[in-house]
C-alpha atoms as a PDB file:
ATOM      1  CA  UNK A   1      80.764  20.596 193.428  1.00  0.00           C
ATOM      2  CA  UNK A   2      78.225  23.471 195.158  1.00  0.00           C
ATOM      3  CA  UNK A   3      78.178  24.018 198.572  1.00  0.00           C
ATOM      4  CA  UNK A   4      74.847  24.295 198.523  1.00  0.00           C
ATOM      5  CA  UNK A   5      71.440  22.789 196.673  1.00  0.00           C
ATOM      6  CA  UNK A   6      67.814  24.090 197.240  1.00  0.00           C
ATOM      7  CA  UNK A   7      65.167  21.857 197.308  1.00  0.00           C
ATOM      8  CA  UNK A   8      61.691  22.764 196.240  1.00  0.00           C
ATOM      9  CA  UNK A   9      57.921  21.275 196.716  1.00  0.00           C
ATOM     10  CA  UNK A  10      56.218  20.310 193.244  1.00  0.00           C
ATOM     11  CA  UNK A  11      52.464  20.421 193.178  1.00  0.00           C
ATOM     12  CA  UNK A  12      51.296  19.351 190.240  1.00  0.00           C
ATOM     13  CA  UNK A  13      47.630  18.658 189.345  1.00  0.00           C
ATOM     14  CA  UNK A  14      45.426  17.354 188.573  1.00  0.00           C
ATOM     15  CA  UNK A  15      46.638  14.236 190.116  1.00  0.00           C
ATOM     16  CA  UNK A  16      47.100  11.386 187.831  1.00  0.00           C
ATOM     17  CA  UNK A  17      49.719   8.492 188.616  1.00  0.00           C
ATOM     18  CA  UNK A  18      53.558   9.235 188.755  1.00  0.00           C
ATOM     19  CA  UNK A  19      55.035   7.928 185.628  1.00  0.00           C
ATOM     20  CA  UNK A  20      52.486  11.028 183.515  1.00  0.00           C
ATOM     21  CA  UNK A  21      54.534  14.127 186.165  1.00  0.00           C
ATOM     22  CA  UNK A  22      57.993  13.957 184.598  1.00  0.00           C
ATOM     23  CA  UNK A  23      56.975  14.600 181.369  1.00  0.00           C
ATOM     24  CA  UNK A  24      55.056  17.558 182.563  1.00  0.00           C
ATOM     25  CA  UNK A  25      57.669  18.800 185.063  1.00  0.00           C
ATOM     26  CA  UNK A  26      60.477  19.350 181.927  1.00  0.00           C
ATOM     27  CA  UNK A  27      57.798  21.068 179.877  1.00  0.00           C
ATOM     28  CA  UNK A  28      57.435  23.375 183.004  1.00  0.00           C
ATOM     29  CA  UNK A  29      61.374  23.081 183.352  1.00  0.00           C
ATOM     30  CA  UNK A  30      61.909  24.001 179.941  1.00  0.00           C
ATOM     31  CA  UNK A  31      58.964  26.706 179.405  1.00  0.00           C
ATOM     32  CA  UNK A  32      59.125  27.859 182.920  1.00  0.00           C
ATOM     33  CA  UNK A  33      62.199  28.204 184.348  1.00  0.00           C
ATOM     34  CA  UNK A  34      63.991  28.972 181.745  1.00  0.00           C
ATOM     35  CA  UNK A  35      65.903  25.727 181.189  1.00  0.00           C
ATOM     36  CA  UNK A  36      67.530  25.761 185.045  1.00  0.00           C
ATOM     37  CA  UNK A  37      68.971  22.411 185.082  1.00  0.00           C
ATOM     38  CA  UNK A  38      66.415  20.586 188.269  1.00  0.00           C
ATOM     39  CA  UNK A  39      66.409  17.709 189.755  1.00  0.00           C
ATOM     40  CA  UNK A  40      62.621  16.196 190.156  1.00  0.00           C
ATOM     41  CA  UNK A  41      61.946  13.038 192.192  1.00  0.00           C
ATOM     42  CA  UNK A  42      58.756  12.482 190.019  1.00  0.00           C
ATOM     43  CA  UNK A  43      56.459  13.126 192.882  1.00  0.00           C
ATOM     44  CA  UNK A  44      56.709  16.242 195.041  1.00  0.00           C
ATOM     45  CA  UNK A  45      60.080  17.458 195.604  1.00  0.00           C
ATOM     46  CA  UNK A  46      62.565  19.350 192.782  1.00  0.00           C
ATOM     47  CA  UNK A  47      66.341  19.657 194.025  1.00  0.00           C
ATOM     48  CA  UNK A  48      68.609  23.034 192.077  1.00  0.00           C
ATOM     49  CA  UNK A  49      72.231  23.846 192.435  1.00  0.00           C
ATOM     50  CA  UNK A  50      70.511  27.648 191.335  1.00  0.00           C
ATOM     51  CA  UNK A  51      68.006  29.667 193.306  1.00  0.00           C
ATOM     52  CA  UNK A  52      64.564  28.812 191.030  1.00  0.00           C
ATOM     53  CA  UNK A  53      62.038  31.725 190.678  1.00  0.00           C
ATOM     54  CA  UNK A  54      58.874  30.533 191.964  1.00  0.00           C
ATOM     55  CA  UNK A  55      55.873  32.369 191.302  1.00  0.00           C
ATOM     56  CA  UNK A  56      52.666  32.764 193.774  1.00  0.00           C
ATOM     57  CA  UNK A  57      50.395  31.009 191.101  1.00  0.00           C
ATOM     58  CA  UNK A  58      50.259  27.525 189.382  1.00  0.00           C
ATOM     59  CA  UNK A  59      51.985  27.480 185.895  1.00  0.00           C
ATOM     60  CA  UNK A  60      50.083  25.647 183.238  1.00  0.00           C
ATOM     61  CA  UNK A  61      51.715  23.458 180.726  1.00  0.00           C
ATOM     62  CA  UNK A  62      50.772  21.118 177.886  1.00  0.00           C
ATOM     63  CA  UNK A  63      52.160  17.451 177.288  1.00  0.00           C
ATOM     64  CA  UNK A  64      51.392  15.289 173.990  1.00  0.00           C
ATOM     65  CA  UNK A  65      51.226  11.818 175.498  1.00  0.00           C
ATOM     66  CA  UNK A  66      52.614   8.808 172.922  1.00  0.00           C
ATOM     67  CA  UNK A  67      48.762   8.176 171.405  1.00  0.00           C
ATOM     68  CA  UNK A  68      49.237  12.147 170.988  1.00  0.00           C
ATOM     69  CA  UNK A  69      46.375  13.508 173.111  1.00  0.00           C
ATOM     70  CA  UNK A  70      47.220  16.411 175.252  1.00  0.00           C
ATOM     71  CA  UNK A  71      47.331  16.515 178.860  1.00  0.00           C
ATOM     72  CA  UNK A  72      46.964  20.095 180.130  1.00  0.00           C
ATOM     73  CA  UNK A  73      48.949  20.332 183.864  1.00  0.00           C
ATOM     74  CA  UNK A  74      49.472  23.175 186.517  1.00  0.00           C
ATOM     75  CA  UNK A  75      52.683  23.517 188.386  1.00  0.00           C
ATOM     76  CA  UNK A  76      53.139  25.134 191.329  1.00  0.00           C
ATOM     77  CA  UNK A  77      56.772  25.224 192.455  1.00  0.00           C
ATOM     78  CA  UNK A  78      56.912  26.911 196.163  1.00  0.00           C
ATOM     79  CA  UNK A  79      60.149  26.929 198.180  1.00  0.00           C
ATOM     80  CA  UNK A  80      60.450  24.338 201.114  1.00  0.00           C
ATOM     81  CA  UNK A  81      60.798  25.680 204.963  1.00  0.00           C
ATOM     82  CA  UNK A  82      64.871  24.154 204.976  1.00  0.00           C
ATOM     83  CA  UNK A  83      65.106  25.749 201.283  1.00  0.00           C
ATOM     84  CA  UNK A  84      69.056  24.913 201.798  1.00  0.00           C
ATOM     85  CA  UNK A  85      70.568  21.568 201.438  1.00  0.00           C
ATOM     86  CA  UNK A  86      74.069  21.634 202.783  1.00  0.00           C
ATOM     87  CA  UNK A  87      76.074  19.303 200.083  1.00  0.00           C
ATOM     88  CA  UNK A  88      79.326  19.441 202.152  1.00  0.00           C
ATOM     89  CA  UNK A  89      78.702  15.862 203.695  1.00  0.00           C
ATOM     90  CA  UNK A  90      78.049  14.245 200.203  1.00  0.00           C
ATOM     91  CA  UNK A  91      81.682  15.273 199.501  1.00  0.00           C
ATOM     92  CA  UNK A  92      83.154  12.839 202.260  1.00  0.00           C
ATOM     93  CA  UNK A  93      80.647  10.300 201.787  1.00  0.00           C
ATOM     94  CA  UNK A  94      81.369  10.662 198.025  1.00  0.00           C
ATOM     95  CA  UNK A  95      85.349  10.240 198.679  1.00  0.00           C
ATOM     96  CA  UNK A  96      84.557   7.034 201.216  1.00  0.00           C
ATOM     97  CA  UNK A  97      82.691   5.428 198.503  1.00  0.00           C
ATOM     98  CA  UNK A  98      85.543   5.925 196.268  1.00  0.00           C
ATOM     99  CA  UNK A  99      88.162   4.723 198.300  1.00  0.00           C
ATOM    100  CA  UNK A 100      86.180   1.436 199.303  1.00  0.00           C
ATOM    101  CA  UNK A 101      85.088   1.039 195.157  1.00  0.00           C
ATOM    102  CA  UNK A 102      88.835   1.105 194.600  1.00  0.00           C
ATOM    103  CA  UNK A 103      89.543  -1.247 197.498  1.00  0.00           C
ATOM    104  CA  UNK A 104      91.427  -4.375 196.431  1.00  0.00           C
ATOM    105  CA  UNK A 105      91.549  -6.634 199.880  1.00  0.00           C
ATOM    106  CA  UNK A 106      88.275  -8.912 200.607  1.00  0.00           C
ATOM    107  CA  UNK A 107      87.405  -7.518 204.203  1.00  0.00           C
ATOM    108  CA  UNK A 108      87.340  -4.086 202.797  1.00  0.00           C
ATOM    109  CA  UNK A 109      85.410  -4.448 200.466  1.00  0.00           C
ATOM    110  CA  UNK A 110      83.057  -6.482 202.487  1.00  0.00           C
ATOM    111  CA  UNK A 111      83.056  -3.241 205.418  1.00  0.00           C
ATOM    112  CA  UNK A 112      81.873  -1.465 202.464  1.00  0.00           C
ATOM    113  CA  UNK A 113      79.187  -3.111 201.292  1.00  0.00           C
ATOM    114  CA  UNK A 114      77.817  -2.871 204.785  1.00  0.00           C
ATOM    115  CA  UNK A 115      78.332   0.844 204.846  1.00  0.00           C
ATOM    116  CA  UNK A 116      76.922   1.941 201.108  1.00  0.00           C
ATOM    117  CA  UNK A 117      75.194  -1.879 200.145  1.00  0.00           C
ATOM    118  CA  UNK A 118      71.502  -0.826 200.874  1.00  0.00           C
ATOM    119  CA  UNK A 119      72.182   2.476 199.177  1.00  0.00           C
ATOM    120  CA  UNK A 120      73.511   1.713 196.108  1.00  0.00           C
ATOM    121  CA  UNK A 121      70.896  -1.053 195.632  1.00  0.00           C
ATOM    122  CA  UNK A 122      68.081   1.799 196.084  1.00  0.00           C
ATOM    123  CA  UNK A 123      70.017   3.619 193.350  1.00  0.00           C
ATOM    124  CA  UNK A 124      69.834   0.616 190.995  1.00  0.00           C
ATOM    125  CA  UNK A 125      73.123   0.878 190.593  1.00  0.00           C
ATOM    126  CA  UNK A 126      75.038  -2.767 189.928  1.00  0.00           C
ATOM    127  CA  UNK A 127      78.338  -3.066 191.613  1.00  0.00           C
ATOM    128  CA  UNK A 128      78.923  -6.696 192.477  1.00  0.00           C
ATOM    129  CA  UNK A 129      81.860  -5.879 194.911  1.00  0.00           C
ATOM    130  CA  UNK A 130      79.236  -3.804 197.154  1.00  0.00           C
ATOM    131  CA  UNK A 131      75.743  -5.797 196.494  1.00  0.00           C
ATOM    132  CA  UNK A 132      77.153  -9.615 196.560  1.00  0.00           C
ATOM    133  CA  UNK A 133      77.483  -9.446 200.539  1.00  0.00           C
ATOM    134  CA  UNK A 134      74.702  -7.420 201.621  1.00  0.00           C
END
């Protein structure tokens, strides 16, 4: 696993609701960046295990939606002010869930739903030893 991740603002326009900006981000991903695996929230923010190269000027991109019009976008990728995300922490929290997943007695698993519960429901991910006492 990196040390270290960047993180990125996303401006893509002209605004139309979220579920249309995926799409257009991996066209830009793809066309753009040169295939740089990226991490984009859907909204505003773009996460890279690689330095991107962001340039001073929106990027414009085409998308054929499922009726097959085309949506012309602009991306504009800019660096954020705390460009580095330090990943070291997600390596013990990563080990903690582990070790409570694999946790065979009642009370610790029910410690660790309190601890990671909430989270792993955000993350829609379905673990009945964690969820079923939150």
């Amino acid at each position: 696993m990196p040390a270290v991740a960047y993180h990125y603002d996303v401006k893509i326009t002209p605004e139309r609701p979220k579920k249309f900006y995926r799409q257009a981000f991996e066209q830009y991903r793809v066309e753009h960046l040169g295939g740089a695996i990226a991490a984009f929230d859907g909204r505003a923010s773009c996460y890279s295990v690689v330095k991107l190269k962001c340039s001073s000027q929106g990027q414009e991109v085409k998308v054929t939606d499922r009726h097959g019009r085309t949506l012309n976008y602009t991306l504009e990728l800019k660096e954020t002010e705390d460009l580095e995300v330090d990943l070291n922490s997600l390596r013990s929290f990563g080990f903690l869930f582990v070790s409570c997943l694999l946790a065979s007695s009642f009370y610790s698993r029910m410690f660790c739903s309190f601890l990671f519960g909430r989270v792993i429901m955000n993350m829609n991910v379905e673990c009945p030893y964690l969820c079923r006492f939150v």
